[in-house]
C-alpha atoms as a PDB file:
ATOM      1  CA  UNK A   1     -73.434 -10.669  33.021  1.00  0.00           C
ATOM      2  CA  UNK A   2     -72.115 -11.005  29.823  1.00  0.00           C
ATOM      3  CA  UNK A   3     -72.536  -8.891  26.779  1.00  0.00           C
ATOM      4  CA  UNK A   4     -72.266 -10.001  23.260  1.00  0.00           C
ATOM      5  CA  UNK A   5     -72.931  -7.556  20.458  1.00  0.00           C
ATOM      6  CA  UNK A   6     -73.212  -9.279  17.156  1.00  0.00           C
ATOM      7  CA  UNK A   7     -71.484  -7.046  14.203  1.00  0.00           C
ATOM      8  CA  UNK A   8     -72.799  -6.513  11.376  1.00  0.00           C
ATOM      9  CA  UNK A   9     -70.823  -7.250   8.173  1.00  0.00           C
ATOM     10  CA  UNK A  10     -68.812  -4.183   7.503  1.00  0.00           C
ATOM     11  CA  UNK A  11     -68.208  -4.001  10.924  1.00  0.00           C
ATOM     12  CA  UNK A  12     -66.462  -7.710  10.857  1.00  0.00           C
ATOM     13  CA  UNK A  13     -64.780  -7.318   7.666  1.00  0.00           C
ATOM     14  CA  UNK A  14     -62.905  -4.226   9.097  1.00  0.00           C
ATOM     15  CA  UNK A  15     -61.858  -6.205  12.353  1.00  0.00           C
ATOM     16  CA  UNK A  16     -60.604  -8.939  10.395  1.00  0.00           C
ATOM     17  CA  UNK A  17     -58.353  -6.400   8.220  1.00  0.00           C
ATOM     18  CA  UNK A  18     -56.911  -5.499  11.424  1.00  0.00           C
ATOM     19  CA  UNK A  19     -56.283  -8.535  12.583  1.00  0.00           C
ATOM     20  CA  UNK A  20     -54.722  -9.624   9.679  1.00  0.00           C
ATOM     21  CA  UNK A  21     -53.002  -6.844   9.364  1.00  0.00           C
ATOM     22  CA  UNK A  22     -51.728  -7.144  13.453  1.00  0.00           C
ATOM     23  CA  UNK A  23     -50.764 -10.725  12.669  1.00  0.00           C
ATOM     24  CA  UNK A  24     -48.638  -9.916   9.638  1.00  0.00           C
ATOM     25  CA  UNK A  25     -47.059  -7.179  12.013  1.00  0.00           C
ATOM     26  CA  UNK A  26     -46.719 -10.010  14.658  1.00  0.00           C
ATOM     27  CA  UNK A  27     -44.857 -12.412  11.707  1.00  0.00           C
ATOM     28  CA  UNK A  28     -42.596  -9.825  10.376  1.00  0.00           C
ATOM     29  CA  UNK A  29     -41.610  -8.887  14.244  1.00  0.00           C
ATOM     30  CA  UNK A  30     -40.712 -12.647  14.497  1.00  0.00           C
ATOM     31  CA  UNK A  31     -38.551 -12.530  11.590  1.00  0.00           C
ATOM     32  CA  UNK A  32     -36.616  -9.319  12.183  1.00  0.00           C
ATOM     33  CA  UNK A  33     -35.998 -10.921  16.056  1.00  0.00           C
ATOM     34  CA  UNK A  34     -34.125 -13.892  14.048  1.00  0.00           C
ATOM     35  CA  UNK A  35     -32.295 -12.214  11.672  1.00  0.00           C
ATOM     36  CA  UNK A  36     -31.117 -10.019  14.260  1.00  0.00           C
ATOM     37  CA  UNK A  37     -30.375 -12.494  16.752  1.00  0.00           C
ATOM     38  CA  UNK A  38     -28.422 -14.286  13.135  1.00  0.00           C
ATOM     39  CA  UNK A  39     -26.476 -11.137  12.806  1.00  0.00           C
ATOM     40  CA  UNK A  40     -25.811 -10.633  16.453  1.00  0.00           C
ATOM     41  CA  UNK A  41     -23.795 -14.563  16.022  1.00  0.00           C
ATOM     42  CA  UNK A  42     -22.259 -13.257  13.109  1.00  0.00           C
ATOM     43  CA  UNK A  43     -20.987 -10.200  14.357  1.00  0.00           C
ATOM     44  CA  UNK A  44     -19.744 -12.169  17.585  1.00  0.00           C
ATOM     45  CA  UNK A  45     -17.840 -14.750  15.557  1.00  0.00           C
ATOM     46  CA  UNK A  46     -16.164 -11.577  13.387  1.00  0.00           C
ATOM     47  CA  UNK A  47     -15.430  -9.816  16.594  1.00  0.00           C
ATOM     48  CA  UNK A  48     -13.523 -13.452  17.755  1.00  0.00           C
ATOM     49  CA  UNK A  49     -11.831 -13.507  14.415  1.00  0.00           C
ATOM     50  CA  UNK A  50     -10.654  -9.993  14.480  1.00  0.00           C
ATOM     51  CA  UNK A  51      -8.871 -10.734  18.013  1.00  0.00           C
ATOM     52  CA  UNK A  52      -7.224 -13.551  17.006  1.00  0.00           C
ATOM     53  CA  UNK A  53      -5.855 -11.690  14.151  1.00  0.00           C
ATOM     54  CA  UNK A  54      -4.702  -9.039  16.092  1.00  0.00           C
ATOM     55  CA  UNK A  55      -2.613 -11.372  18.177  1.00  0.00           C
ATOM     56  CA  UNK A  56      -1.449 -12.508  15.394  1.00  0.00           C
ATOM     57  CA  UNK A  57      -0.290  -9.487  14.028  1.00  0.00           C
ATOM     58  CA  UNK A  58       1.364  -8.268  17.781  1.00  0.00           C
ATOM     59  CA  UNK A  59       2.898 -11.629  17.582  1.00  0.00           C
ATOM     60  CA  UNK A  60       4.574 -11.337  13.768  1.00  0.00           C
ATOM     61  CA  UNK A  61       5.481  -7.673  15.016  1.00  0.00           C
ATOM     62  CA  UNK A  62       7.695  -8.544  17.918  1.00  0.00           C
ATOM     63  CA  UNK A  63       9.622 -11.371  15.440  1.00  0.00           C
ATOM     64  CA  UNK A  64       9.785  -9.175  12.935  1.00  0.00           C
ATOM     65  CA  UNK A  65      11.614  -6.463  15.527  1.00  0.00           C
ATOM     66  CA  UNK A  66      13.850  -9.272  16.612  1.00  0.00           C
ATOM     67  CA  UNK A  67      14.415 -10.117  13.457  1.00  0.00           C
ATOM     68  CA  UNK A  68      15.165  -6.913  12.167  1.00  0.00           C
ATOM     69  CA  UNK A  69      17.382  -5.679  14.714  1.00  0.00           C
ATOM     70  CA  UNK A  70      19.650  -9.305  14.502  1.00  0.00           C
ATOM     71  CA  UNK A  71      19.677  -8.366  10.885  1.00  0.00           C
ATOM     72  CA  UNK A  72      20.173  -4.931  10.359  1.00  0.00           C
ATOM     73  CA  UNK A  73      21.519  -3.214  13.470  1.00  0.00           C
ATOM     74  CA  UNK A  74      22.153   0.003  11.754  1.00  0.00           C
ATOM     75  CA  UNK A  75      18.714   2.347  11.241  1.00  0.00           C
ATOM     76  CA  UNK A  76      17.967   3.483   7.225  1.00  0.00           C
ATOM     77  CA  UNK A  77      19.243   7.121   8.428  1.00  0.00           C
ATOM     78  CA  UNK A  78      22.410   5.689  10.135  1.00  0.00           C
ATOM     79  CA  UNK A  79      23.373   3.637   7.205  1.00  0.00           C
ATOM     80  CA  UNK A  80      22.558   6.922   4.390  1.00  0.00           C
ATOM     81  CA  UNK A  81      25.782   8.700   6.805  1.00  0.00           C
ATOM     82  CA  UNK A  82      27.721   6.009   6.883  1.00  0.00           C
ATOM     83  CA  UNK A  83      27.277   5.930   2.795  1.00  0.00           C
ATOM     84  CA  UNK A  84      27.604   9.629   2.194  1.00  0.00           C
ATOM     85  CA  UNK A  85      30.509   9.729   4.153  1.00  0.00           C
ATOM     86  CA  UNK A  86      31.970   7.117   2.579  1.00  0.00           C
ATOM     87  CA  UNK A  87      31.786   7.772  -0.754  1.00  0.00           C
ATOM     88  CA  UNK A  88      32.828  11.579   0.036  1.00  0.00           C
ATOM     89  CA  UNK A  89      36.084  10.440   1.606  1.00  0.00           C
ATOM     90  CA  UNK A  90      36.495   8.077  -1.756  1.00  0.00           C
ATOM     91  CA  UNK A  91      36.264  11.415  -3.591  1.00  0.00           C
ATOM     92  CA  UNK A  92      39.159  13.185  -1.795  1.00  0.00           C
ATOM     93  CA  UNK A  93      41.246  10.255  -1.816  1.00  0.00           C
ATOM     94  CA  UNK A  94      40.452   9.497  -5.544  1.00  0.00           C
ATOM     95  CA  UNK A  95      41.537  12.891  -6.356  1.00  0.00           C
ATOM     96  CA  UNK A  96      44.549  13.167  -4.056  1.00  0.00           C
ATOM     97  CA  UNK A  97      45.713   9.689  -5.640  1.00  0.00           C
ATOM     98  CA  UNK A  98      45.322  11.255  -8.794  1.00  0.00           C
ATOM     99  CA  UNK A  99      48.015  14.036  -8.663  1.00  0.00           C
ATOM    100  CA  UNK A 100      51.383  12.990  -9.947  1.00  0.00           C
ATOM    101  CA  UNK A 101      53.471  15.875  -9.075  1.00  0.00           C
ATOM    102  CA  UNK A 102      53.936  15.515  -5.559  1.00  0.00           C
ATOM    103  CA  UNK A 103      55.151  19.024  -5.135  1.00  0.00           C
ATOM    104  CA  UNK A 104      51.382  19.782  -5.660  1.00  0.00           C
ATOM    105  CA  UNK A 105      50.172  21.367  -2.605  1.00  0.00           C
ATOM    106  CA  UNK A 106      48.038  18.916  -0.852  1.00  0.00           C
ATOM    107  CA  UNK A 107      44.042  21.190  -0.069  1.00  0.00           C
ATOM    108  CA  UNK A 108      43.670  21.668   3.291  1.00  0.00           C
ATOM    109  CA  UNK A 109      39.693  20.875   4.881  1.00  0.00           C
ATOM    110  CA  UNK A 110      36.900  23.493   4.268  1.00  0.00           C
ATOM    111  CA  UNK A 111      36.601  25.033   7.577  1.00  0.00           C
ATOM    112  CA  UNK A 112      33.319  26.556   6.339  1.00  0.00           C
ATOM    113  CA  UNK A 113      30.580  26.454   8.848  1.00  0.00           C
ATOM    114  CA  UNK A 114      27.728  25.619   7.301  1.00  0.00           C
ATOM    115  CA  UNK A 115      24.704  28.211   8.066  1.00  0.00           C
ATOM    116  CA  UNK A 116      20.898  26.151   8.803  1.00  0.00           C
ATOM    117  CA  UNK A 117      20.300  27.744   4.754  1.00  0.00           C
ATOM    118  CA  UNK A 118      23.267  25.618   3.368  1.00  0.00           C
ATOM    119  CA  UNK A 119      22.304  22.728   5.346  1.00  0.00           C
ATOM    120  CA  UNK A 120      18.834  22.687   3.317  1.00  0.00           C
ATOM    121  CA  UNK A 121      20.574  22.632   0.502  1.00  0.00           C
ATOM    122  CA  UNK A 122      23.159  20.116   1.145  1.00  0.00           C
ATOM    123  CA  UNK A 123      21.678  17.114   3.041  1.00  0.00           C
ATOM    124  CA  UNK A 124      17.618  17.739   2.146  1.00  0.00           C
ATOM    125  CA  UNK A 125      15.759  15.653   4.631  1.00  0.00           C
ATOM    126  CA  UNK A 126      18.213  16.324   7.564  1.00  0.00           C
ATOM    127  CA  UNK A 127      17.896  18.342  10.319  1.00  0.00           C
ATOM    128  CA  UNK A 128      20.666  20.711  11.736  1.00  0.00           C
ATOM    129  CA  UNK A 129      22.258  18.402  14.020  1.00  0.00           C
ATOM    130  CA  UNK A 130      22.528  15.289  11.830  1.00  0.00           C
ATOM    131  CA  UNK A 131      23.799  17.569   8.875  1.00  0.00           C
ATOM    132  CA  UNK A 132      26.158  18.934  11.648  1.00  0.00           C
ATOM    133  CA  UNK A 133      27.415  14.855  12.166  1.00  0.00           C
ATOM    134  CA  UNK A 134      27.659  14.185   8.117  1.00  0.00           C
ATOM    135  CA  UNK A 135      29.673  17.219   7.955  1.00  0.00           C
ATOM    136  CA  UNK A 136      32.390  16.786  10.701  1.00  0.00           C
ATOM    137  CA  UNK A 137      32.166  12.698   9.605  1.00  0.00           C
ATOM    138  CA  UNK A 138      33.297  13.634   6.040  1.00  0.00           C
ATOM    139  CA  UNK A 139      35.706  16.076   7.065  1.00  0.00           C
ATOM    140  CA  UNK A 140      37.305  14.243   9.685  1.00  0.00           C
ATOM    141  CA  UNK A 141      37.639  11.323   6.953  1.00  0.00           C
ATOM    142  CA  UNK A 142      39.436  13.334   4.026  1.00  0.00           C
ATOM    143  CA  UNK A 143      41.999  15.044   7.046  1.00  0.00           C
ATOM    144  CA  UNK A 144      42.487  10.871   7.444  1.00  0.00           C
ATOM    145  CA  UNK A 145      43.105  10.676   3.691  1.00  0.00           C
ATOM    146  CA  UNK A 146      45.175  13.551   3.712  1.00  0.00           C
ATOM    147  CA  UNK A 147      47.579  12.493   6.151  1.00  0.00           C
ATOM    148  CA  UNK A 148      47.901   9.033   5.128  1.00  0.00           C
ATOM    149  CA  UNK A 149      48.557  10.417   1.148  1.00  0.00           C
ATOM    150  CA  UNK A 150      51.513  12.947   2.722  1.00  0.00           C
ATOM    151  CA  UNK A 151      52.666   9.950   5.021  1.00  0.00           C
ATOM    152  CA  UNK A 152      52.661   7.873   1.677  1.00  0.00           C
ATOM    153  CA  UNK A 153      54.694  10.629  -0.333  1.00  0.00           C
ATOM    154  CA  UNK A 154      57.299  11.300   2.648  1.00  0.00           C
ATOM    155  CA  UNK A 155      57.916   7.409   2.721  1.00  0.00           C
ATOM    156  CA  UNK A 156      58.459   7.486  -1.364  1.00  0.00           C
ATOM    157  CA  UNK A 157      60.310  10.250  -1.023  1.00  0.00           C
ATOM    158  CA  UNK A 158      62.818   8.892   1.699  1.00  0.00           C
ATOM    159  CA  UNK A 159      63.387   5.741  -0.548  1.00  0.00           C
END
């Protein structure tokens, strides 16, 4: 058996507001599900793109190392030594070359050890050890200055 009650017209006016209302609930759910589903292809496509640029950047990175090291073989902190030293065994040979009177006594190396406080000081940026290897570089250099100067004055001399 089946029952109908008839409504009267508040009664429908009400269910029709909440249908309404259901169906707008219904359209919006709709168009949230396809903008998300439009985002979700978006965010894929990014996520593709982002891979391929990473490859692309591990692949630049290993030509740039080989590059690099065909280039420049020496590090930045190997080639700031090789400077320093350098231009500190152009100082002692600059100023040895400048003496005329060869009965000048020629200055023997600083034997000075350097304490970790002086190292600060002199080579900021280095630790112990390297400022160790600048130190014994530039000294060994100016004893090689030295010695070639007196060789130099010995062989004027015996002319």
């Amino acid at each position: 058996m089946e029952y109908h009650r008839t409504l009267d017209i508040d009664e429908f006016e009400a269910f029709c507001g909440y249908y309404y209302k259901l169906m707008q609930w219904h359209v919006t759910l709709q168009e949230n599900h396809v903008t998300l589903q439009e985002n979700h292809v978006t965010l894929q496509q990014n996520h593709v793109t982002l891979q391929e640029n990473h490859v692309t950047l591990q692949e630049k990175h290993v030509s740039d190392e080989t590059t690099s090291n065909e280039q420049n073989p020496m590090t930045t902190e190997e080639a700031a030594i090789k400077i320093q030293s350098t231009y500190k065994g152009f100082k002692v040979r600059r100023d040895l070359n400048g003496k005329q009177d060869p009965s000048e006594e020629i200055p023997q190396a600083d034997t000075k050890i350097n304490s970790v406080n002086d190292n600060d000081d002199e080579f900021p940026g280095y630790s112990e050890e390297e400022a160790a290897a600048i130190t014994i570089q530039a000294q060994f250099r100016g004893h090689q200055a030295r010695k070639q100067l007196k060789l130099k004055e010995t062989g004027k001399a015996a002319n």
